[in-house]
Each structure stands twice: as structure tokens, then as C-alpha cells.
N, C-alpha and C. Protein backbone atom coordinates (compact mmCIF):
# COMPACT_ATOMS: atom_id res chain seq x y z
N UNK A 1 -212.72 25.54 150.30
CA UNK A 1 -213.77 25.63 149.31
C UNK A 1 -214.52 26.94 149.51
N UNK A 2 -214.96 27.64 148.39
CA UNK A 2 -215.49 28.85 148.40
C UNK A 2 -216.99 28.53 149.16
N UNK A 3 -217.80 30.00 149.68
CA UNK A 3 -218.69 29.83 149.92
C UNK A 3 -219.76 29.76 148.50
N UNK A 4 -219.30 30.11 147.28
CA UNK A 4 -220.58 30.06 146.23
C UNK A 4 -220.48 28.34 146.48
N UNK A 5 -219.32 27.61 146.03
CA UNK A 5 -219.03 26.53 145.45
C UNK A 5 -219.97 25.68 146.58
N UNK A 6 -219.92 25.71 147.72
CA UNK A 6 -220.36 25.03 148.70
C UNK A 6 -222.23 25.42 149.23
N UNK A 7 -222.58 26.61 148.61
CA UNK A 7 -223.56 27.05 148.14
C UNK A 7 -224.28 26.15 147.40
N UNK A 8 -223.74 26.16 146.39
CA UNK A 8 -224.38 25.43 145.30
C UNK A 8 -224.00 24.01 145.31
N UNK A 9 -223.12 23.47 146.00
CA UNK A 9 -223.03 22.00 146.27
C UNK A 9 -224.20 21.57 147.47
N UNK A 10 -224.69 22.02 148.23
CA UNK A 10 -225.92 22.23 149.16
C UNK A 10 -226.79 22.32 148.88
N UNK A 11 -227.17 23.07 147.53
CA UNK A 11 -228.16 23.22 146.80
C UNK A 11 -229.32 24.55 147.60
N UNK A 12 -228.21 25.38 147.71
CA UNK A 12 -229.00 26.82 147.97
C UNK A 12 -229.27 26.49 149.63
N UNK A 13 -228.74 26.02 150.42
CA UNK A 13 -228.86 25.73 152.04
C UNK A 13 -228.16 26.96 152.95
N UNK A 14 -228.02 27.83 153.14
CA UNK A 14 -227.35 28.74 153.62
C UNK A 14 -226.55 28.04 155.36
N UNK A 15 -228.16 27.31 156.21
CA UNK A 15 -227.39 26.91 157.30
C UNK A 15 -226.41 26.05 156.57
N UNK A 16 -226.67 25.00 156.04
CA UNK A 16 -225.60 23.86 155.69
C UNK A 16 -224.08 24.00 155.29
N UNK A 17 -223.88 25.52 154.76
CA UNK A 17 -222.95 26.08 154.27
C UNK A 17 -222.03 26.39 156.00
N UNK A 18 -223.08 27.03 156.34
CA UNK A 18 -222.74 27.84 157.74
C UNK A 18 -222.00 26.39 158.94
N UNK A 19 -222.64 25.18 158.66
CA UNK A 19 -221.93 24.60 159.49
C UNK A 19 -220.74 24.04 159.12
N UNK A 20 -220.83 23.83 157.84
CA UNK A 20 -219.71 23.23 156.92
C UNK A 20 -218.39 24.18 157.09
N UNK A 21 -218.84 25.41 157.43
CA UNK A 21 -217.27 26.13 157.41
C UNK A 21 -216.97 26.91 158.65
N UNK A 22 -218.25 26.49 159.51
CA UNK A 22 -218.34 27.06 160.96
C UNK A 22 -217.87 28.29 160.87
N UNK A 23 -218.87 29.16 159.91
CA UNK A 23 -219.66 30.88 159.86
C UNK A 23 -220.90 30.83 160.67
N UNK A 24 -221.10 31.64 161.04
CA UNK A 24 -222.34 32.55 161.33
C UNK A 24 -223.00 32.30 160.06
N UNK A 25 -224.64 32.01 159.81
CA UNK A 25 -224.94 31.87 158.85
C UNK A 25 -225.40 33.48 158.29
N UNK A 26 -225.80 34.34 159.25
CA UNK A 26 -225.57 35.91 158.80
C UNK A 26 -224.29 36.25 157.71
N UNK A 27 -222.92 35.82 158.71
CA UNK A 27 -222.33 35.93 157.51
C UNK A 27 -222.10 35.29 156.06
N UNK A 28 -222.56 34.30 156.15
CA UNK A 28 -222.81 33.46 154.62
C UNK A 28 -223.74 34.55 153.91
N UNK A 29 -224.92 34.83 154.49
CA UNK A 29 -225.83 35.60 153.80
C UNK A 29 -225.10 36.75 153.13
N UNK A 30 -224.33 37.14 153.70
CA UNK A 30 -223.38 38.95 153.41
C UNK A 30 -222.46 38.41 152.18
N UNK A 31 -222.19 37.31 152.40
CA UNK A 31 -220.98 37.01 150.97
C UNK A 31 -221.85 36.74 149.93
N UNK A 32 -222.93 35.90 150.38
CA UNK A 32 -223.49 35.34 148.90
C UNK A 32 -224.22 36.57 148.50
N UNK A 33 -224.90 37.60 149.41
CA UNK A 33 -225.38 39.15 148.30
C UNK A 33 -224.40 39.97 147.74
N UNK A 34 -223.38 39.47 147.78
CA UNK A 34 -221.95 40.57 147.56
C UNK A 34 -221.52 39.60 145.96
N UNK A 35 -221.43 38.12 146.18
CA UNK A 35 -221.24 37.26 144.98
C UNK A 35 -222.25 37.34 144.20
N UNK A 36 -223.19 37.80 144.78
CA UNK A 36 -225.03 37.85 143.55
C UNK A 36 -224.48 39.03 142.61
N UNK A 37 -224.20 39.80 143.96
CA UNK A 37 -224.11 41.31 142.87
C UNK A 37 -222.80 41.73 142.12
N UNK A 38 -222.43 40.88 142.36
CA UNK A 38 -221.03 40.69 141.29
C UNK A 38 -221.50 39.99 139.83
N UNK A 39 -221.48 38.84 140.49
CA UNK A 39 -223.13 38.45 139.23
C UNK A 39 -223.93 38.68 138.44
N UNK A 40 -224.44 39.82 139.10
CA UNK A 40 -225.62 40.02 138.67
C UNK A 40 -226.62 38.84 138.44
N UNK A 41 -226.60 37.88 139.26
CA UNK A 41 -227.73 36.82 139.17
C UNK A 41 -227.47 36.57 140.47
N UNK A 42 -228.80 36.02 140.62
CA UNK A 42 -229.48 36.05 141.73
C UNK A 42 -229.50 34.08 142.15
N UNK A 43 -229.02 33.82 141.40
CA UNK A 43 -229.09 32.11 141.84
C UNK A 43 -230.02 31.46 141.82
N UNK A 44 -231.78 32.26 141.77
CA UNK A 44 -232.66 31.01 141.68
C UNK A 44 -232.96 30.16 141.12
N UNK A 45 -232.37 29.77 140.03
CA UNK A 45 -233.04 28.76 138.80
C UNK A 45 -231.67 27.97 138.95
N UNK A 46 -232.17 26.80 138.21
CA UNK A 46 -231.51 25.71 137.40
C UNK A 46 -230.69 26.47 136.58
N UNK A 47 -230.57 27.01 136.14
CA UNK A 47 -230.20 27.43 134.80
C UNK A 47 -229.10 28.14 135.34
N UNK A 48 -229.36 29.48 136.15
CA UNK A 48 -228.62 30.48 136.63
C UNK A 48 -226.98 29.29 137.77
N UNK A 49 -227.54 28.70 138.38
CA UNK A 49 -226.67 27.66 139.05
C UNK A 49 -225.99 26.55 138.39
N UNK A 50 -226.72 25.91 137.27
CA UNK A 50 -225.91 25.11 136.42
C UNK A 50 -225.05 26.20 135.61
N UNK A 51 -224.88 26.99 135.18
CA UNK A 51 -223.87 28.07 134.58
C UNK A 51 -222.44 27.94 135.26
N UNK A 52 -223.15 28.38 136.74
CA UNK A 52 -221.63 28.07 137.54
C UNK A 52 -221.12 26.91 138.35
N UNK A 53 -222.11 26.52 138.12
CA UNK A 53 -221.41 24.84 138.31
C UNK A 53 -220.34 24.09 137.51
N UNK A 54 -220.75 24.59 136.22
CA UNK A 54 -220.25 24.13 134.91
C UNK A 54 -219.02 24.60 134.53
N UNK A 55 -218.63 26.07 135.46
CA UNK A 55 -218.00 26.50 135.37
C UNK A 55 -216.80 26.35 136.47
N UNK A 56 -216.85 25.80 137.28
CA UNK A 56 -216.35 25.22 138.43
C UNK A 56 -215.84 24.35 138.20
N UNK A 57 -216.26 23.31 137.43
CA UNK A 57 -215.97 21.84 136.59
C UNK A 57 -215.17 21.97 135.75
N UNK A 58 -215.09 23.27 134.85
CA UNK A 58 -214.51 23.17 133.64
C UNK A 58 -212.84 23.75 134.59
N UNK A 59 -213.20 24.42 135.27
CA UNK A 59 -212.03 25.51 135.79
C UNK A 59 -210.42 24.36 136.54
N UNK A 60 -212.08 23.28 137.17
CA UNK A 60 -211.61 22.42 137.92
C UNK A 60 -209.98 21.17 136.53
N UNK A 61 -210.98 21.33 135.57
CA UNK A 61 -210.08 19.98 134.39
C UNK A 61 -209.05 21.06 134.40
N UNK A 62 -209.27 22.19 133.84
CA UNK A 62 -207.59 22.68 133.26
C UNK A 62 -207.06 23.17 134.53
């Protein structure tokens, strides 16, 4: 599982991510500013995270 996907299944937890895939949570931090700025969003809202959630889901049916 990706680190956004598990990101946002955590609900923005960075340690929780970090133990879940036994990273360094430093390095979680380095992927998810590298996935922001691919982005260009920054993840804080509802809105910005349900986008790719939704999109995860949909990716997930087909």
C-alpha cells in the first residue's frame, strides 16, 4: 500500500503510517512533501483528501 493511501487511511497520522510500514517517520515526511508537490495540494481539508480518496476507490472498481 502506498504511503499517500495509508496517509489518508490514518487520517493525516504520519507516526501511524511510519509504524504500519516500519519507515522512519522522517522518511514518510520526505515522500508525502514530494506527493504534495506533485499535487500541488497540500492535504489539509476534507475536500482536498476526499478527492483522492475517491479516487483510490474509483481506480480500485475498474
Amino acid at each position: 500500500m502506498s504511503f499517500l493511501r495509508l496517509y489518508l487511511k490514518y487520517d493525516g497520522s504520519v507516526q501511524r503510517v511510519a509504524q504500519e510500514t516500519f519507515v522512519h517517520r522522517n522518511t514518510i515526511n520526505y515522500q508525502l512533501a514530494k506527493i504534495k508537490k506533485i499535487l500541488g495540494n497540500n492535504l489539509k481539508t476534507f475536500e482536498e483528501r476526499f478527492k483522492i480518496i475517491l479516487a483510490f476507490e474509483v481506480r480500485d472498481v475498474l
